[in-house]
Protein backbone atom coordinates (compact mmCIF):
# COMPACT_ATOMS: atom_id res chain seq x y z
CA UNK A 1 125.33 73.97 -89.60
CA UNK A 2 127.04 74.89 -86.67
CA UNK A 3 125.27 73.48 -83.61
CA UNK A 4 125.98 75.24 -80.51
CA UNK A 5 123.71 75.05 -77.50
CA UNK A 6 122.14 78.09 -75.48
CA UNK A 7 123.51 78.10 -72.30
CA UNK A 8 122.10 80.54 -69.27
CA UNK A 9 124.22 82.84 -67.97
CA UNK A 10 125.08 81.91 -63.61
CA UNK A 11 122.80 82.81 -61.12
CA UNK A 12 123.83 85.35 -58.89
CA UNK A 13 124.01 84.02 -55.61
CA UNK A 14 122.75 85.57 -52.29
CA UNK A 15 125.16 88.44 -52.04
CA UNK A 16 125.17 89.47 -55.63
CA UNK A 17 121.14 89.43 -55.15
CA UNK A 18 122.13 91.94 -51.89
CA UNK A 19 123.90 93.85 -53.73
CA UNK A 20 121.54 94.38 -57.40
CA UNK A 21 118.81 95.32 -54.57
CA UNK A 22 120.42 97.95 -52.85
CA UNK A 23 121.98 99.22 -56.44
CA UNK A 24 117.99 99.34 -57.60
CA UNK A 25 116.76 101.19 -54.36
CA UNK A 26 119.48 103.65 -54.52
CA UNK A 27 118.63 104.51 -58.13
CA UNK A 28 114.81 104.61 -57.48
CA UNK A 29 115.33 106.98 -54.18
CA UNK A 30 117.51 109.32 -56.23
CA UNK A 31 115.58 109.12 -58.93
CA UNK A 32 112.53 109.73 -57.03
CA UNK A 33 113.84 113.01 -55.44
CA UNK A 34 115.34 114.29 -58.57
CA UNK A 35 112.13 113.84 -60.32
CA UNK A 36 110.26 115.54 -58.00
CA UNK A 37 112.17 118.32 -57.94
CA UNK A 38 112.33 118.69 -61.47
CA UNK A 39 108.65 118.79 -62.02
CA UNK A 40 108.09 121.11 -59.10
CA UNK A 41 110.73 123.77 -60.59
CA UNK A 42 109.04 123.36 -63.77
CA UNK A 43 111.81 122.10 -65.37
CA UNK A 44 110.93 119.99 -68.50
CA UNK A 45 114.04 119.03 -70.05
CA UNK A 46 116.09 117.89 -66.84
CA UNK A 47 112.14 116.16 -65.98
CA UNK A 48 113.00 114.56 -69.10
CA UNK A 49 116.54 113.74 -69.00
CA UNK A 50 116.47 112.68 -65.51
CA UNK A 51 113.48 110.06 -66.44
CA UNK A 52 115.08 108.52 -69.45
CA UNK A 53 119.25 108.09 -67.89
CA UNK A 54 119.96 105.35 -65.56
CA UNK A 55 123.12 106.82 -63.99
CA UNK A 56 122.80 104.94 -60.44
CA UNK A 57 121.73 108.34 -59.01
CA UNK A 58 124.80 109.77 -60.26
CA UNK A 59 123.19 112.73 -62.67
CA UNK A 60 120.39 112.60 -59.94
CA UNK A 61 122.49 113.91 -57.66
CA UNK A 62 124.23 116.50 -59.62
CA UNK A 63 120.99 117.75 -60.66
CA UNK A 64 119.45 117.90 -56.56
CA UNK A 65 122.82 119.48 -55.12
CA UNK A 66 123.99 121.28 -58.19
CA UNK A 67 121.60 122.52 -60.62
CA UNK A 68 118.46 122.96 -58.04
CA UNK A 69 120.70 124.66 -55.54
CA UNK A 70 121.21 127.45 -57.85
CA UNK A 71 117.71 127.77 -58.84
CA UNK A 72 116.81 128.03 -55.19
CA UNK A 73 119.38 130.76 -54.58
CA UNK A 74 118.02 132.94 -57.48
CA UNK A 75 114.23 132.05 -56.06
CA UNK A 76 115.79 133.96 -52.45
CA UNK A 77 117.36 136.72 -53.85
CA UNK A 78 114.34 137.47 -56.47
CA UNK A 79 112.35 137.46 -52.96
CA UNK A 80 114.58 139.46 -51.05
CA UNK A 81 114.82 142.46 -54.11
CA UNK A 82 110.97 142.41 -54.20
CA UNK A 83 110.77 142.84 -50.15
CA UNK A 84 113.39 145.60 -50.37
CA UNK A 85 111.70 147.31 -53.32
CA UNK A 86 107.71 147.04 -52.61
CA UNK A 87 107.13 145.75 -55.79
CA UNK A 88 104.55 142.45 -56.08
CA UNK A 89 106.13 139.32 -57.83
CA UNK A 90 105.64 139.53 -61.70
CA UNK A 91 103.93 135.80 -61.25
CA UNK A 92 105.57 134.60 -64.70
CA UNK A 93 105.57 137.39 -66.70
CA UNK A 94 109.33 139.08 -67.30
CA UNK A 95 110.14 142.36 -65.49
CA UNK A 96 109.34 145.93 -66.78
CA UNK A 97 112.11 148.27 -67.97
């Protein structure tokens, strides 16, 4: 039998410590935003994704100034064609040809 003892790894000392805290805060304030955003567009599967990858805000981020942005800019010009035309929002339901 080979008898090899368990040894911990090091400590971290006081500015590795620094530095896994402000690693976790970032990730939690990204992912915080992201989520939020996700669940108030509706949007299950980046809800989803976005809860389950640990990206260090990375994919956060894409999702808040990439994905989102477009969905905003479709929300604005869907607004600005119903002002234009009279016609009330269709609340959900797709548009009548």
């Amino acid at each position: 039998m080979n008898s090899k003892t368990h040894q911990s790894p090091p400590m971290p000392g006081p500015g590795g410590k620094a530095l896994l805290g402000a690693a976790i805060a970032w990730s939690l304030a990204w992912k915080g935003a992201s989520l939020w955003r996700a669940a108030r567009n509706g949007s299950k599967p980046w809800f989803v994704t976005l809860l389950v990858a640990n990206t260090l805000g990375v994919l956060d981020a894409i999702y808040l100034f990439g994905v989102d942005r477009r969905h905003g800019d479709e929300a604005l010009v869907e607004r600005v064609i119903l002002a234009e035309t009279g016609e009330p929002p269709q609340r959900g339901h797709a548009q009548e040809t």
